[in-house]
Protein backbone atom coordinates (compact mmCIF):
# COMPACT_ATOMS: atom_id res chain seq x y z
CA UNK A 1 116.48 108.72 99.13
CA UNK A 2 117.57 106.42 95.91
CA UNK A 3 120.50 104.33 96.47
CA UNK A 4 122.59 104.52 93.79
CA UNK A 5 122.94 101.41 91.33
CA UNK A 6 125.70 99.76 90.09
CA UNK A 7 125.38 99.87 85.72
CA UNK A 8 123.84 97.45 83.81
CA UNK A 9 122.61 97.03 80.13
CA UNK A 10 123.62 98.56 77.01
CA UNK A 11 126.07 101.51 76.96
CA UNK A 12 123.47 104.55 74.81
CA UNK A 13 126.32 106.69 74.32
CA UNK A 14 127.36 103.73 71.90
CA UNK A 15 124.67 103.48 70.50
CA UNK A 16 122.07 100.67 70.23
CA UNK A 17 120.30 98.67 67.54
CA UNK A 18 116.75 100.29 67.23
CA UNK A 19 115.47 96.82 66.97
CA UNK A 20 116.05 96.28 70.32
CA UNK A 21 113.46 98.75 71.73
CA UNK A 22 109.82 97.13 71.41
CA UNK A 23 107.04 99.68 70.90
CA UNK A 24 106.02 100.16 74.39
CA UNK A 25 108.62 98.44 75.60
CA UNK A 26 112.08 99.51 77.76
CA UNK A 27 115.63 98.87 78.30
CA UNK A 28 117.90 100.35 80.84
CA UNK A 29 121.35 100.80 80.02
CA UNK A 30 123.69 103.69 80.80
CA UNK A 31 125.32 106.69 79.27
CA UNK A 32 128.22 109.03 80.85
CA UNK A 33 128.33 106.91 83.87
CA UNK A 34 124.83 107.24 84.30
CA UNK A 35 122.33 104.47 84.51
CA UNK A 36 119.14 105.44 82.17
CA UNK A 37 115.62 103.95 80.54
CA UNK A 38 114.97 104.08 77.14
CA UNK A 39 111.29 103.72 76.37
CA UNK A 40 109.74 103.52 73.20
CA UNK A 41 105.97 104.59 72.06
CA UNK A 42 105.41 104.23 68.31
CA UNK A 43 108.32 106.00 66.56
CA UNK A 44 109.22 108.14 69.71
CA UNK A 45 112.17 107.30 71.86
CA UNK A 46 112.51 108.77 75.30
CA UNK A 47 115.64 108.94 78.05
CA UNK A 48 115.36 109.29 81.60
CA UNK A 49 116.73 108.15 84.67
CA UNK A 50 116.69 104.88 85.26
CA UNK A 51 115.83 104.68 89.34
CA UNK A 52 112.82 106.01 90.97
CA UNK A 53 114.14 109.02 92.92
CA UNK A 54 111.88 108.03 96.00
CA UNK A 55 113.18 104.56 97.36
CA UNK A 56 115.46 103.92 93.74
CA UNK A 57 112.66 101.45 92.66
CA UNK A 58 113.76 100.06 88.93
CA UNK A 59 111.79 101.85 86.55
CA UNK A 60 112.13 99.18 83.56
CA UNK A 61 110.43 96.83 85.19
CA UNK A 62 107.69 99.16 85.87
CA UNK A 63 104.52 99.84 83.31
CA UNK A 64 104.21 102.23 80.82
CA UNK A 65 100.75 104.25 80.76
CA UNK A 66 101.11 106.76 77.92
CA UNK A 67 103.82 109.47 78.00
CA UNK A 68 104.32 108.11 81.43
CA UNK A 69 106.20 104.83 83.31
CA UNK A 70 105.05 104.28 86.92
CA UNK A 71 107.40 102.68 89.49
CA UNK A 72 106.90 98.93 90.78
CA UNK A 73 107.57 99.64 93.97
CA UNK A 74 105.32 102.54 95.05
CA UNK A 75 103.58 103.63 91.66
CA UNK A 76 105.42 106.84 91.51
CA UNK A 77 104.53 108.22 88.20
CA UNK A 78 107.11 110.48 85.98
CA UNK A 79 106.67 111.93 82.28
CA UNK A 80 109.15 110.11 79.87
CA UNK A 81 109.51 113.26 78.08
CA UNK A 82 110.87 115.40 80.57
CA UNK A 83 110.97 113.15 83.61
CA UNK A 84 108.55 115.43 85.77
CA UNK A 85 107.49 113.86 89.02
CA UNK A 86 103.60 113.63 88.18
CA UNK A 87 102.57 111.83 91.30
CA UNK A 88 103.62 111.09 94.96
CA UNK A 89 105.13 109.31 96.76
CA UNK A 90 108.12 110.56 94.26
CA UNK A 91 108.29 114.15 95.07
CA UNK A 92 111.64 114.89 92.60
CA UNK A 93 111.91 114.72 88.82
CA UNK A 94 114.59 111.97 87.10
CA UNK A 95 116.76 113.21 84.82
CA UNK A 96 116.15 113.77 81.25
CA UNK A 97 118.53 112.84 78.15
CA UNK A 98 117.94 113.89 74.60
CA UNK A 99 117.98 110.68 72.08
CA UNK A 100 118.70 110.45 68.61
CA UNK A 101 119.15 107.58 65.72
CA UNK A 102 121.22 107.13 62.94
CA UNK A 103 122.19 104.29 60.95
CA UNK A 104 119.57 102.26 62.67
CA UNK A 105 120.98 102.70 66.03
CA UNK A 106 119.46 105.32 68.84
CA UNK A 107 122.27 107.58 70.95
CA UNK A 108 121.45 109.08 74.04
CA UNK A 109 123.31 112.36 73.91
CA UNK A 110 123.24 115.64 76.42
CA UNK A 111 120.97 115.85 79.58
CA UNK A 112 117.61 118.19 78.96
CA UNK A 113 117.18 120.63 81.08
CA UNK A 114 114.31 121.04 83.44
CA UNK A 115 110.73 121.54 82.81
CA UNK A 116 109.85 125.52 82.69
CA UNK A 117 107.12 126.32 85.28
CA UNK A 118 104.00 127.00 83.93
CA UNK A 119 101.98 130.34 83.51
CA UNK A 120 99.67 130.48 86.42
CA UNK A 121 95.77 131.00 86.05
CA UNK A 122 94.45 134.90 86.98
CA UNK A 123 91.86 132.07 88.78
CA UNK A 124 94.13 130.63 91.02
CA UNK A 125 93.63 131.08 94.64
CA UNK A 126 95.46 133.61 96.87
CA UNK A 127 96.10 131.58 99.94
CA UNK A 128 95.95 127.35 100.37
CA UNK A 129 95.36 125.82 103.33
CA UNK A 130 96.28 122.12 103.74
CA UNK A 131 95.27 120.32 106.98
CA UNK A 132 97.15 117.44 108.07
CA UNK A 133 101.16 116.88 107.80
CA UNK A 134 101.72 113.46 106.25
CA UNK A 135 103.23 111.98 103.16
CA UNK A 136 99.76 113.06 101.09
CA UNK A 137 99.82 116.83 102.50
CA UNK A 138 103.49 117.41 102.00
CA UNK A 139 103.25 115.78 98.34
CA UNK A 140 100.05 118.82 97.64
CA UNK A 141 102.47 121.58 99.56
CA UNK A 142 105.58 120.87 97.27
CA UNK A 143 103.97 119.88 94.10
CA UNK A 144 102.12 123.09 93.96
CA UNK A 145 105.23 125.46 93.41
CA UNK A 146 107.09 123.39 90.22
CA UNK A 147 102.98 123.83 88.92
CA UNK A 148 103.64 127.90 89.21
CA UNK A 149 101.32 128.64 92.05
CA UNK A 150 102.94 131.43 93.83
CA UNK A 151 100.33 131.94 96.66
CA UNK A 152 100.58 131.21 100.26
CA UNK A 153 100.78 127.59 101.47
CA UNK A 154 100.07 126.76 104.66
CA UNK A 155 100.68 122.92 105.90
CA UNK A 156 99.08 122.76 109.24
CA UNK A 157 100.34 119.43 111.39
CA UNK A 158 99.12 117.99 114.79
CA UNK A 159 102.76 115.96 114.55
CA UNK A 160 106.10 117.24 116.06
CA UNK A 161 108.02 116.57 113.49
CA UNK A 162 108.45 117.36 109.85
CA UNK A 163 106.62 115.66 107.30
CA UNK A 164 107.85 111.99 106.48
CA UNK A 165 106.97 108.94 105.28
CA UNK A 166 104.74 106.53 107.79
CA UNK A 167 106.14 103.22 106.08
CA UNK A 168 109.42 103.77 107.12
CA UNK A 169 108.41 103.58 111.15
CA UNK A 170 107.79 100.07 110.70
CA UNK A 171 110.68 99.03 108.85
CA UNK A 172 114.62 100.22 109.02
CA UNK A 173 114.25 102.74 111.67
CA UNK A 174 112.45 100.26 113.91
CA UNK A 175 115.14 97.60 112.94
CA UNK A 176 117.63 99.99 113.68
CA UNK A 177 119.43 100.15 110.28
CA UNK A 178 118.56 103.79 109.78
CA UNK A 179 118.97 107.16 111.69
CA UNK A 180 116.67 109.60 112.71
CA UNK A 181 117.92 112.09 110.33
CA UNK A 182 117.03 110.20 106.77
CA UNK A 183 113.27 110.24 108.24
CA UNK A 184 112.16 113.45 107.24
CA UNK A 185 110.86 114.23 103.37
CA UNK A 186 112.55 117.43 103.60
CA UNK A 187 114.39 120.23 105.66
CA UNK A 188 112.85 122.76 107.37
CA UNK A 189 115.07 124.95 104.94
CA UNK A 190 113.31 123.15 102.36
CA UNK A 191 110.07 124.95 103.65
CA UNK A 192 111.26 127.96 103.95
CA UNK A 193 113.50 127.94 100.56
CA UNK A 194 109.71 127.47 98.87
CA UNK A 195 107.77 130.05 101.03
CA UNK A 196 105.74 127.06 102.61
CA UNK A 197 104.67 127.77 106.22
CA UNK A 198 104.74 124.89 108.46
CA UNK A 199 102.87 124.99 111.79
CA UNK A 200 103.97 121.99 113.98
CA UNK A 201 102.29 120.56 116.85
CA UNK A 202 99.30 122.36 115.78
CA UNK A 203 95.37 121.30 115.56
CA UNK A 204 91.99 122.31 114.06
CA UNK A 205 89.63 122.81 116.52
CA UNK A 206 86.59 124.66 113.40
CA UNK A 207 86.49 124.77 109.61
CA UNK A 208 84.02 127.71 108.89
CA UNK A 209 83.46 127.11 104.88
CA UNK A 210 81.10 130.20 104.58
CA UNK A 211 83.84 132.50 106.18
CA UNK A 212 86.52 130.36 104.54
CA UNK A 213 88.13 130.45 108.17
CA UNK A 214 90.26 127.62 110.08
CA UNK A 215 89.93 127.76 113.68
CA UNK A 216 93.21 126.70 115.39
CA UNK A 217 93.10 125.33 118.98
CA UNK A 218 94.93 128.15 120.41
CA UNK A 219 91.50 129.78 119.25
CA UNK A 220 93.56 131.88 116.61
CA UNK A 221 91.83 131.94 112.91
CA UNK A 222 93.34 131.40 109.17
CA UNK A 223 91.52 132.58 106.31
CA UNK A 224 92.01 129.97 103.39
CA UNK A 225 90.88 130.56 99.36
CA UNK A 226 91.31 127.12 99.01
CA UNK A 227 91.34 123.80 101.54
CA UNK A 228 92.74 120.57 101.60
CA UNK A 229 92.02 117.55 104.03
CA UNK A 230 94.63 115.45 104.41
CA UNK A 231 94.66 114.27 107.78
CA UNK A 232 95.21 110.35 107.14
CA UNK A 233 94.04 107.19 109.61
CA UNK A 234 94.62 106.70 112.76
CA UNK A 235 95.18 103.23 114.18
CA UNK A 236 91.93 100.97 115.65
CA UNK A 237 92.69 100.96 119.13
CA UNK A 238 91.89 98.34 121.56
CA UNK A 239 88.31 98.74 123.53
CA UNK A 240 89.48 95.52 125.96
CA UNK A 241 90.40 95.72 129.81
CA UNK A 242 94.04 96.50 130.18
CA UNK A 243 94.50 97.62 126.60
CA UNK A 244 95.95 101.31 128.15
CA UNK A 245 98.98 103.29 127.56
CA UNK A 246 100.99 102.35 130.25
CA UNK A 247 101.17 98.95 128.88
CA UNK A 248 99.86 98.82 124.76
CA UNK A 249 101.72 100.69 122.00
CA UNK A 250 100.34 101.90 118.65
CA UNK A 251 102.18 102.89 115.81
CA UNK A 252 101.52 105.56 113.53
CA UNK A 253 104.28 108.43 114.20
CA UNK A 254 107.69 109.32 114.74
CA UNK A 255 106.80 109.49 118.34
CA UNK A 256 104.87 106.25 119.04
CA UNK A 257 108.30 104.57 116.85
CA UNK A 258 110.52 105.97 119.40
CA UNK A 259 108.06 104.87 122.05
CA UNK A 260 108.24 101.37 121.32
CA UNK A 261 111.65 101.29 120.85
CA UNK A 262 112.39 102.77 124.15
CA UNK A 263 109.95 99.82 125.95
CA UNK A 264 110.94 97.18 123.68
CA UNK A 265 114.74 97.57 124.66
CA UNK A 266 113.48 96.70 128.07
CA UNK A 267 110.97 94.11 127.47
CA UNK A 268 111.65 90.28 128.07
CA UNK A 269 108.51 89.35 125.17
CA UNK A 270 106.24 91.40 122.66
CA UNK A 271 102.95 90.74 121.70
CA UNK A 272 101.46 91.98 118.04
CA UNK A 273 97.92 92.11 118.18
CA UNK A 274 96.81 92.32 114.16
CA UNK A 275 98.59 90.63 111.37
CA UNK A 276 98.86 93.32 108.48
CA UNK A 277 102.03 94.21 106.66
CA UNK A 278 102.12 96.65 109.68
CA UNK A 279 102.37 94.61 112.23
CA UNK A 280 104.47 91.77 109.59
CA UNK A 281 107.04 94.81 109.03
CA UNK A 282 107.25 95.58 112.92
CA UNK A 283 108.27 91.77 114.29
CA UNK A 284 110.57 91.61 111.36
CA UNK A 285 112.68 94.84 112.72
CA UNK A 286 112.24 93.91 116.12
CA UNK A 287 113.69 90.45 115.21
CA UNK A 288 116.63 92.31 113.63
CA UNK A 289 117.23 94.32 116.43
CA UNK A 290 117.02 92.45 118.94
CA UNK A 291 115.95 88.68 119.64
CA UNK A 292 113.38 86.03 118.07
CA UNK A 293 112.89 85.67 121.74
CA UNK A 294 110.98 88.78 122.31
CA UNK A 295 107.90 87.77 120.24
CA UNK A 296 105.35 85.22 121.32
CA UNK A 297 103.76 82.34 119.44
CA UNK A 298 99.99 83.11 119.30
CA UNK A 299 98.02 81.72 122.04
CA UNK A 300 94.64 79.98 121.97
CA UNK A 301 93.81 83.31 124.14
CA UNK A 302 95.69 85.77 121.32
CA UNK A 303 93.46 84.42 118.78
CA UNK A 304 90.28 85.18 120.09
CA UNK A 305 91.54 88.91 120.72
């Protein structure tokens, strides 16, 4: 999902007075045609890529927390040595370059390759259940396979779609300025490439922890060694006369996006009730795809809702 950036800074394959890294400090540059951070912790110098690899957030002007540099945008976290993606929402690795100084300059030279998967505990479960289909459940599902668990994963989702990221609803698909397609955090092939099973449009009705059982509500059972809860909010809906959904909208999936879109392209005015980043994000792309005219100043009645 980065963008790709135009290149700025120092060119590493050049090399680079050392005194231009502070301890702690970073500078992005490029190398090969490839824009990269150099970060420096004591006498250690490390090279990675320079964009986040979830929404291309600039990782310089991020913070450094150890061997790690988290993103400004999202606090995606990755591992300066070997550019691991250590926590959602980044859910790939940046690349990795090997550095080296001389003549009191640093060179970034040839790419590292990947981190090697771990040995897996004799401990580790057989079989992981994970309840709930979102950003946070699909981050668990993927991130447990570059760890070196090999057991089953099972990603059980009340949603009809793929897992993908909730922000986006709000902002360029609602606006119009995205497709449907760059929605989804991954393929289905994805899945299926990494032996995760994906049931879709599927609830928990019973979670029997003795039996270590899931009841589904086709009244079918899953046996689980280990279980994760990751079901998420949903929205505070209105308890107020009229408030039903013939006429109100809520927005937390794919589904109640396309819903709104489909009534907004008919309706002469929209009311927001709430004024979160939510609801901030939503006039903003229905402004952009349409007409200031849709939305309402507040009322002396819209305030006391």
């Amino acid at each position: 999902m980065a963008e790709k950036k135009k290149l700025s800074g120092p060119d590493f394959a050049e090399g680079v007075s050392i005194g231009e890294f502070a301890d702690g400090g970073m500078v992005q540059g490029h190398a090969n045609g490839e824009a990269i951070l150099v970060a420096r912790r004591g006498d250690a110098y490390f090279a990675i890529g320079a964009s986040c690899t979830h929404y291309g957030g600039p990782l310089a002007e991020g913070l450094i927390a150890g061997d790690t540099v988290r993103c400004p945008w999202h606090h995606a976290c990755f591992n300066l040595r070997t550019g691991e993606a250590l926590r959602a929402p980044a859910l790939d690795p940046v690349s990795s370059w090997k550095v080296e100084t001389s003549g009191g300059k640093l060179f970034v030279r040839e790419k590292q390759p990947g981190k090697k998967r771990p040995a897996v505990s004799a401990k580790a479960p057989e079989n992981v259940i994970i309840v709930g289909g979102g950003a946070a459940g699909n981050a668990a599902a993927e991130m447990l396979r570059p760890d070196g668990y090999s057991g089953g994963v099972t990603m059980i989702s009340a949603d009809d779609s793929t897992p993908y990221d909730r922000p986006n609803l709000s902002k360029d698909f609602l606006a119009g300025t995205a497709n449907e397609e760059w929605i989804p955090l991954r393929s289905m092939d994805f899945y299926r490439e990494h032996q995760i099973e994906l049931l879709l449009n599927t609830r928990v009705a019973a979670i029997d922890p003795r039996k270590k059982s899931v009841q589904l509500a086709d009244g079918s059972n899953r046996k689980f060694d280990a279980l994760l809860l990751a079901t998420g909010a949903e929205p505070v809906k209105l308890k107020t006369p009229g408030a039903d959904p013939s006429q109100v909208c809520y927005l937390r999936s794919l589904s109640d996006c396309r819903a709104i879109i489909g009534k907004a392209a008919k309706a002469g005015r929209v009311v927001l009730v709430g004024a979160s980043f939510i609801a901030m994000e939503v006039a903003a792309s229905l402004i952009h795809e349409s007409c200031p005219g849709w939305l309402s100043p507040p009322t002396e009645a819209h305030r006391r809702i």
